[in-house]
Protein backbone atom coordinates (compact mmCIF):
# COMPACT_ATOMS: atom_id res chain seq x y z
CA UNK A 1 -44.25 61.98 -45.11
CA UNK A 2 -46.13 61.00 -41.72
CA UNK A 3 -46.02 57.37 -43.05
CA UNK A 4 -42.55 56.75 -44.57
CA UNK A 5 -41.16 58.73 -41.38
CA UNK A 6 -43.08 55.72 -39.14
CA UNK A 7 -41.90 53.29 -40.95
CA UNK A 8 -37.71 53.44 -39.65
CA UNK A 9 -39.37 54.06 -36.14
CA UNK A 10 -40.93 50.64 -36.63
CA UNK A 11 -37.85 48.86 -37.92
CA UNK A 12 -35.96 49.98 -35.28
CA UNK A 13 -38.83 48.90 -32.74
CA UNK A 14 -38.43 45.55 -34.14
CA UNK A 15 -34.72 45.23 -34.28
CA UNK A 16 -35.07 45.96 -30.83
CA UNK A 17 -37.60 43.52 -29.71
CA UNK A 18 -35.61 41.09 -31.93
CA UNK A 19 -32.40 41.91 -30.28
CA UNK A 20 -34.40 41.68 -26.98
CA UNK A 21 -35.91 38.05 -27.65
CA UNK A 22 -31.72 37.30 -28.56
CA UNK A 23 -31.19 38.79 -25.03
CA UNK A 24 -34.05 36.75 -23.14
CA UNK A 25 -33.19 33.15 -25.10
CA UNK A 26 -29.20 33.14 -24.60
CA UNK A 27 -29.88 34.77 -20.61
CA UNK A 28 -32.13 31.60 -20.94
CA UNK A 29 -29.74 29.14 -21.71
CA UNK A 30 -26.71 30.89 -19.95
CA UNK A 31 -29.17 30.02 -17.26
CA UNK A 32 -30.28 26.40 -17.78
CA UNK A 33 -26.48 26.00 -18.52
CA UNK A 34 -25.62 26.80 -14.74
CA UNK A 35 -28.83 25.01 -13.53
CA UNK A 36 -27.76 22.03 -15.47
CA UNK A 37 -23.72 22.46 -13.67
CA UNK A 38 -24.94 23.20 -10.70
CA UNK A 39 -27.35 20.17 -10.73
CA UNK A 40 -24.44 18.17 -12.18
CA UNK A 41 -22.01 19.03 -8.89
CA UNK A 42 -24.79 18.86 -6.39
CA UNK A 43 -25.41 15.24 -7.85
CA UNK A 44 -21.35 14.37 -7.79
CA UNK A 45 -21.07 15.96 -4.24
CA UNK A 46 -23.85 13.24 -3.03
CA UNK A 47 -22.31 10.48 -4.90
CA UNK A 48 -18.98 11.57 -3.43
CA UNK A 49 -20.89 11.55 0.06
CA UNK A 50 -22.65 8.48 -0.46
CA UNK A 51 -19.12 6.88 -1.86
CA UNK A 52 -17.66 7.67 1.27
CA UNK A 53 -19.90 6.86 3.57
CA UNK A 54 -19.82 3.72 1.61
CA UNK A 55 -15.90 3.18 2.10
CA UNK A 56 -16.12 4.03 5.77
CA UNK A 57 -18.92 1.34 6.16
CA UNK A 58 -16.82 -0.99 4.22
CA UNK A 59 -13.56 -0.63 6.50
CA UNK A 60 -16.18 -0.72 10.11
CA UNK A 61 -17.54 -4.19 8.29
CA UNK A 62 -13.84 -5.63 7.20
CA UNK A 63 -12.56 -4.33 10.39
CA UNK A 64 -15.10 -6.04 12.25
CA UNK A 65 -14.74 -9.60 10.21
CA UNK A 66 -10.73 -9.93 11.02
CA UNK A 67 -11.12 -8.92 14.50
CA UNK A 68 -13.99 -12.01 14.71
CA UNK A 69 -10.91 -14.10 13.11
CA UNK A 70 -9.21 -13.26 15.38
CA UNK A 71 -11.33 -14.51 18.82
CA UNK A 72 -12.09 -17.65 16.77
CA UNK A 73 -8.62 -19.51 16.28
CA UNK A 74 -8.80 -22.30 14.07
CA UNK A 75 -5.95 -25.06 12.84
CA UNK A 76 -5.18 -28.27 13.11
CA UNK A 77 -3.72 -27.98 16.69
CA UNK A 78 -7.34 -26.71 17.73
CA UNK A 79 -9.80 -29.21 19.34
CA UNK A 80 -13.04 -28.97 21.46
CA UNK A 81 -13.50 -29.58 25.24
CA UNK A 82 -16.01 -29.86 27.37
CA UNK A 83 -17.58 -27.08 25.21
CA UNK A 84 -14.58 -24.26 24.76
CA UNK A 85 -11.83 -24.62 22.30
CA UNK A 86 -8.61 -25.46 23.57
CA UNK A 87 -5.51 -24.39 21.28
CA UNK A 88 -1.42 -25.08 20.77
CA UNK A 89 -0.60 -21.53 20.16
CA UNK A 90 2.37 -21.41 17.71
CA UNK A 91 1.03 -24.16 15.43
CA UNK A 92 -2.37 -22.48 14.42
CA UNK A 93 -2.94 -21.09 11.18
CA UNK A 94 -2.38 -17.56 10.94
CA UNK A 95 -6.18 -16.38 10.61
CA UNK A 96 -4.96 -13.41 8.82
CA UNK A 97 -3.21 -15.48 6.17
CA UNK A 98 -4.17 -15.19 2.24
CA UNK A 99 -6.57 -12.09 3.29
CA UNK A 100 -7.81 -11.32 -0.53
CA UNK A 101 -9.22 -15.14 -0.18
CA UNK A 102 -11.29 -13.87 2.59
CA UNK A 103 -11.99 -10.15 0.33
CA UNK A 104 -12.25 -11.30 -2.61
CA UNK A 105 -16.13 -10.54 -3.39
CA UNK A 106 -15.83 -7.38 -1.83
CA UNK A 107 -18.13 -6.15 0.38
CA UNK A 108 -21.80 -3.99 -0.15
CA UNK A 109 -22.94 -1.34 1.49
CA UNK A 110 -25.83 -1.05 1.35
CA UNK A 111 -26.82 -0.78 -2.70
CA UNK A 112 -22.79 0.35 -3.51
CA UNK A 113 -20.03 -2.69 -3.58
CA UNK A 114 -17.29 -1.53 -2.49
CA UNK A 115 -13.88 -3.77 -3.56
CA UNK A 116 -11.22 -4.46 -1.20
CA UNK A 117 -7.45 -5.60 -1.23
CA UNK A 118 -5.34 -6.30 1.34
CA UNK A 119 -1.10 -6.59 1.48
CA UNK A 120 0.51 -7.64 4.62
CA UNK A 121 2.90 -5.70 5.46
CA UNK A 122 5.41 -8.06 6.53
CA UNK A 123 5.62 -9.12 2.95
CA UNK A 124 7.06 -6.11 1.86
CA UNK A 125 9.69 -3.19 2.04
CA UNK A 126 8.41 0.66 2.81
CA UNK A 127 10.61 2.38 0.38
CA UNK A 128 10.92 5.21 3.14
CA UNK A 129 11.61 3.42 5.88
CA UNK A 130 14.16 0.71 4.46
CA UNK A 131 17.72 1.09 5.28
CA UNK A 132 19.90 1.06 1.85
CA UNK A 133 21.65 -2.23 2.85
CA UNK A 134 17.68 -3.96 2.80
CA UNK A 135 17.36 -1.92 -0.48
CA UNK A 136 20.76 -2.97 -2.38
CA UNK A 137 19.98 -6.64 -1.19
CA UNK A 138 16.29 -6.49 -2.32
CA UNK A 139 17.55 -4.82 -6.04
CA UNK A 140 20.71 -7.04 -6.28
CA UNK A 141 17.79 -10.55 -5.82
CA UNK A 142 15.62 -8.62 -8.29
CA UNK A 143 17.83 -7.22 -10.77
CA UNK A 144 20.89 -9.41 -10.78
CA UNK A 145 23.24 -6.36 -10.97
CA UNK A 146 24.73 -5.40 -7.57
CA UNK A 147 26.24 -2.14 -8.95
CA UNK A 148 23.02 -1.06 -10.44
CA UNK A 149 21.14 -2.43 -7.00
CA UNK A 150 23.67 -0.17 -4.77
CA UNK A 151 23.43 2.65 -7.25
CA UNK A 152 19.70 3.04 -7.10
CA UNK A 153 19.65 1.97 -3.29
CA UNK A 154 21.92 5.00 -2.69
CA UNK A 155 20.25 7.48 -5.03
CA UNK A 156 16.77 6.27 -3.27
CA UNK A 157 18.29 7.60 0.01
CA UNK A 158 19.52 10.73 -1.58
CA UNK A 159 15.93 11.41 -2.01
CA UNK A 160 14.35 10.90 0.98
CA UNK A 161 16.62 12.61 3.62
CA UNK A 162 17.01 16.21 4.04
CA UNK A 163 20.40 16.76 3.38
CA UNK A 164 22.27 17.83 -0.17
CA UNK A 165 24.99 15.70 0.06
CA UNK A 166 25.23 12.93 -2.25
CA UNK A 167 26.41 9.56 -1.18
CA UNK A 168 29.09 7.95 -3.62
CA UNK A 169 27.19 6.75 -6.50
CA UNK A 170 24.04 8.43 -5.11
CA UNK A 171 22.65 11.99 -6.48
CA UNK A 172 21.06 15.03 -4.99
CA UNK A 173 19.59 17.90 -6.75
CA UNK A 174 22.91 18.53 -8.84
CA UNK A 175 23.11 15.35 -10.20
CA UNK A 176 19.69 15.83 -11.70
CA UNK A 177 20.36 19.44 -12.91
CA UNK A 178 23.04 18.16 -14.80
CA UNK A 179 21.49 15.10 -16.27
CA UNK A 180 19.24 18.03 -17.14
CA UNK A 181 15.97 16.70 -15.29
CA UNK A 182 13.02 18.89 -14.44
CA UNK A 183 12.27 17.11 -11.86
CA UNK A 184 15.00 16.84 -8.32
CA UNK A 185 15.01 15.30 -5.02
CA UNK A 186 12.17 16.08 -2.46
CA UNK A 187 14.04 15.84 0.27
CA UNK A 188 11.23 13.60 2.22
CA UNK A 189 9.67 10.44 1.34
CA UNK A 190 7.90 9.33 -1.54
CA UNK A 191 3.96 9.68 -1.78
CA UNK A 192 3.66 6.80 -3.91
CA UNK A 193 5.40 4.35 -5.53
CA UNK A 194 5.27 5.97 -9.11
CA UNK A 195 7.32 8.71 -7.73
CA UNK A 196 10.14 6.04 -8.12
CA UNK A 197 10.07 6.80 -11.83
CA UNK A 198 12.13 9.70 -11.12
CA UNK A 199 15.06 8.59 -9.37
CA UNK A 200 17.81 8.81 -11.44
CA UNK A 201 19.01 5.47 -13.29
CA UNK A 202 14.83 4.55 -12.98
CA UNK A 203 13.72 2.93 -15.87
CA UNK A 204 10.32 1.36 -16.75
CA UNK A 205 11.27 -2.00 -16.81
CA UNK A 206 13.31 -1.27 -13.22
CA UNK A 207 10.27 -0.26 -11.52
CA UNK A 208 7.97 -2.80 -12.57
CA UNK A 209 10.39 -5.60 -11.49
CA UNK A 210 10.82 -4.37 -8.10
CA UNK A 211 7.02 -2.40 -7.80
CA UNK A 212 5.50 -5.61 -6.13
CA UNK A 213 8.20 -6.22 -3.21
CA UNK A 214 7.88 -2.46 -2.33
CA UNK A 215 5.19 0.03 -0.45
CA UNK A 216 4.72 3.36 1.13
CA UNK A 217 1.82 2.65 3.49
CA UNK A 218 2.74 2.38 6.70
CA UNK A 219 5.36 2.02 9.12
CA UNK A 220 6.14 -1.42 9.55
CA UNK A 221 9.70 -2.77 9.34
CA UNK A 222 9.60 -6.32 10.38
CA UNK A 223 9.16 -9.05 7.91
CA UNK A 224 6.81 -12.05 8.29
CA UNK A 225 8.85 -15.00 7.80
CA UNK A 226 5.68 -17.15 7.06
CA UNK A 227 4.58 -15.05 4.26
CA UNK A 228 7.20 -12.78 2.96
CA UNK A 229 8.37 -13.76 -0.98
CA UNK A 230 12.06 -15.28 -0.80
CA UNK A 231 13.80 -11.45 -1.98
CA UNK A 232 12.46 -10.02 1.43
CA UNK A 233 13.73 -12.62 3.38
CA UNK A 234 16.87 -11.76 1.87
CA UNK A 235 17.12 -8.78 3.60
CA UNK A 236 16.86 -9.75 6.82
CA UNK A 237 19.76 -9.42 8.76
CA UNK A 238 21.38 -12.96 9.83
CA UNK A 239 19.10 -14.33 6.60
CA UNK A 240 22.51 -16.74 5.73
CA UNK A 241 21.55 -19.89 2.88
CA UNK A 242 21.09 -22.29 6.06
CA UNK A 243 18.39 -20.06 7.43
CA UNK A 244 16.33 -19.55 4.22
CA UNK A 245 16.61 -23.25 3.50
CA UNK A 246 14.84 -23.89 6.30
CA UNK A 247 11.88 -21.19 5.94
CA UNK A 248 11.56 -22.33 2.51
CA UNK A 249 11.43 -26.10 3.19
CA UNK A 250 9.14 -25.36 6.27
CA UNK A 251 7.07 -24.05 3.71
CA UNK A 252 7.05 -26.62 1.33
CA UNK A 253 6.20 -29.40 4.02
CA UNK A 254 3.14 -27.07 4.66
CA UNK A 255 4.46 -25.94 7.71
CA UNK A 256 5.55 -23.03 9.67
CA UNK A 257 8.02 -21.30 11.37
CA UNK A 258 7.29 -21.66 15.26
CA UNK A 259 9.73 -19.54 16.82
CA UNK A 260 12.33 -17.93 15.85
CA UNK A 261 15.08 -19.92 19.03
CA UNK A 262 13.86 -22.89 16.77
CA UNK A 263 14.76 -21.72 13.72
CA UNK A 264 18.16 -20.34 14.31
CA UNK A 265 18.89 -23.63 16.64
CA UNK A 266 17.84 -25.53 13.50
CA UNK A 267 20.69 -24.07 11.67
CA UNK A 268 23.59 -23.33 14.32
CA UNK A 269 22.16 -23.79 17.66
CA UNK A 270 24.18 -23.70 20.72
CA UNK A 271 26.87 -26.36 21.45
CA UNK A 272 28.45 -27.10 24.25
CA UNK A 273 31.79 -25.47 25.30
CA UNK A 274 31.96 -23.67 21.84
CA UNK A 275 31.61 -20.07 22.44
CA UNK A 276 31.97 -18.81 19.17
CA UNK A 277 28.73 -20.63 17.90
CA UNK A 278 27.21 -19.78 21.09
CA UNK A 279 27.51 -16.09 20.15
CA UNK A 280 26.46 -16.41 16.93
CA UNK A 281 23.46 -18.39 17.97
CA UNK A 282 22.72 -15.52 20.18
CA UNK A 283 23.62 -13.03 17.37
CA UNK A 284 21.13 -14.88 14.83
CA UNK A 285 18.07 -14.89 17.20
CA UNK A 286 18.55 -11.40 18.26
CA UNK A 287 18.78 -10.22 14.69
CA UNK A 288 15.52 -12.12 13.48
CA UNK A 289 13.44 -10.80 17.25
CA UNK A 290 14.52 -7.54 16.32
CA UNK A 291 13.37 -7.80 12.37
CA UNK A 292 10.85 -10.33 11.88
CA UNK A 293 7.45 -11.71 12.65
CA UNK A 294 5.89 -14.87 12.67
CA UNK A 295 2.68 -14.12 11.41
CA UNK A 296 0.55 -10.94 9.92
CA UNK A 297 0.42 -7.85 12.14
CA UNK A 298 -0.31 -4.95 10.16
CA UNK A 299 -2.31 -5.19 6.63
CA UNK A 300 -2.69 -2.48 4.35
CA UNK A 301 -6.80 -2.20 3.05
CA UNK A 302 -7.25 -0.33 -0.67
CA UNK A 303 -10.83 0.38 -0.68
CA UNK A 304 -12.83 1.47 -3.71
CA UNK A 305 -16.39 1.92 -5.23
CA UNK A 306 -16.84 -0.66 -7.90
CA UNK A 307 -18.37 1.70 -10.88
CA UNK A 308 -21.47 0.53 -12.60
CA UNK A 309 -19.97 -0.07 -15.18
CA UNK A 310 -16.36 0.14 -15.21
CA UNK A 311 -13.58 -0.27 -12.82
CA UNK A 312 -12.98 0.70 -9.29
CA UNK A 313 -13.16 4.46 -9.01
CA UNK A 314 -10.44 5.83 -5.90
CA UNK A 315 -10.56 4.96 -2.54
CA UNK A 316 -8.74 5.32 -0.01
CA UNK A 317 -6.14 3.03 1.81
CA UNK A 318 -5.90 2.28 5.82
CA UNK A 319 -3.28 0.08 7.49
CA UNK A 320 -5.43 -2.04 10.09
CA UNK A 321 -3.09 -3.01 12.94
CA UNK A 322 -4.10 -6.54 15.09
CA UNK A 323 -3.63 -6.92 19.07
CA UNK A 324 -2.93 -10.38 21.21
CA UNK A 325 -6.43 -9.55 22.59
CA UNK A 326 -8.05 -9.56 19.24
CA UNK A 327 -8.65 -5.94 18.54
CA UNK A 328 -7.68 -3.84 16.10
CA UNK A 329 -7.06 -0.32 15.16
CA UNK A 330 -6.58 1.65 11.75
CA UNK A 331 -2.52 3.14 12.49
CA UNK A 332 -2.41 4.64 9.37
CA UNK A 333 -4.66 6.08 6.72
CA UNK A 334 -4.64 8.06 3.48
């Protein structure tokens, strides 16, 4: 009896010590599990460190390179004399033209490459800060449909300021409800350009037409009217055929625009004893002061890690803004 009643005591004994082993092995790997996660976000938090100490190095170096551009003027109005460098002003080379030339290999950090684009600002329209004439006259170049240019101009505009009201052909929150959208107006500006996608009348094939000409970095308003694509001088107030036949063949002969008093007395300058195209003359020149530049003043960087392998992993994006002294500083950043 002594043995058969030992013998549940000892199955039970080793159910138990099996059922403690269970225990012990899974706490085991319940543990290695969180060492290996842990291990895993302590390694992304340094890469994420080391990434962004890498972009910030990246932006010092680029910064540093344009503002050496800048102190060393080149173009064919420069020359040499007795040992300094004499120059004609107007008539250099912009040395912040074609920047992604200049960026094109990107720049390393110490062992991390970090890729860099640049857009000059002047050579497009911030979808926040453009009025919705420069918008309908941007669309109607682009799309070839002036309704369909106003419409989305309007609806644009409905989006970004803080009213409910809709403008005619525009839409507010009601217009979406009913079209039965989940998403409405913010009621601010856009965060990025995809957020176009959900104006109403957006389409696919809208946004990638206009996508290039447009940009929400920034603040600038003035266009560069050595750079800018022919739709953006377009909106430019004053921009009459005349005018943009000029810029354009300017730009063919290889040239540039010197000044804007040149250009507009190019095209109607003042005459004698004639008021009325005296006026205008004056109209014209205040128009493009007010509006344009002559060469590249603010630049919007995109930096990002270059993966090994695969493409660029996020950045971040600065607008680097240039001084008549030759410095710089970052005006924007996000």
């Amino acid at each position: 009896m002594c043995r058969q009643s030992r013998r549940p005591r000892r199955g039970l004994a080793l159910l138990a010590a099996l059922w403690l082993v269970v225990m012990i092995t899974t706490a085991g790997l319940q543990f290695a599990a969180m060492s290996r996660e842990r291990r895993h976000l302590a390694l992304s938090a340094v890469d994420r460190g080391r990434d962004q100490a890498a972009l910030e190095g990246a932006l010092a170096t680029v910064q540093a390179r344009l503002e050496s551009a800048l102190r060393t003027p080149t173009g064919p109005a420069s020359r040499r004399s007795a040992g300094r460098r004499i120059t004609a002003g107007p008539s250099l080379v912009d040395p912040w033209r074609a920047l992604d030339a200049q960026l094109g290999d990107g720049v390393r950090v110490g062992d991390v490459l970090v890729a860099v684009r640049s857009t000059d600002l002047g050579t497009v329209l911030n979808v926040n800060l453009a009025g919705e004439r420069e918008l309908g006259v941007l669309f109607g170049t682009l799309l070839r449909d002036d309704l369909l240019a106003d419409r989305l101009a309007r609806r644009i505009a409905d989006w970004r300021d803080a009213d409910t009201l809709s403008r005619a052909s525009g839409a507010e929150a009601a217009e979406y409800r009913r079209a039965q959208r989940s998403v409405v107006p913010t009621n601010g500006p856009f965060r990025a350009l995809d957020d176009l996608r959900d104006v109403l009348g957006m389409t696919p094939e809208i946004l990638a037409t206009i996508r290039p000409f447009l940009t929400v970095d920034g603040t600038n308003v003035r266009v560069n009217l050595n750079a800018a694509p022919e739709p953006i001088l377009r909106t430019l107030p004053g921009m009459s055929p005349p005018v943009l036949a000029t810029i354009l063949a300017l730009r063919s002969a290889g040239r540039r625009v010197e000044s804007i008093p040149a250009l507009a007395g190019g095209t109607r300058g003042p005459q004698p004893g004639n008021d009325a195209a005296a006026g205008a003359y004056r109209a014209l020149v205040r128009d493009l002061t007010e509006r344009s530049l002559l060469d590249t003043r603010e630049v919007a960087l995109e930096f990002a890690v270059v993966g090994e392998p695969g493409p660029p992993t996020p950045g971040m994006v600065v607008v680097l803004r240039r001084f008549d002294d030759g410095t710089t500083d970052v005006r924007w950043r996000r």
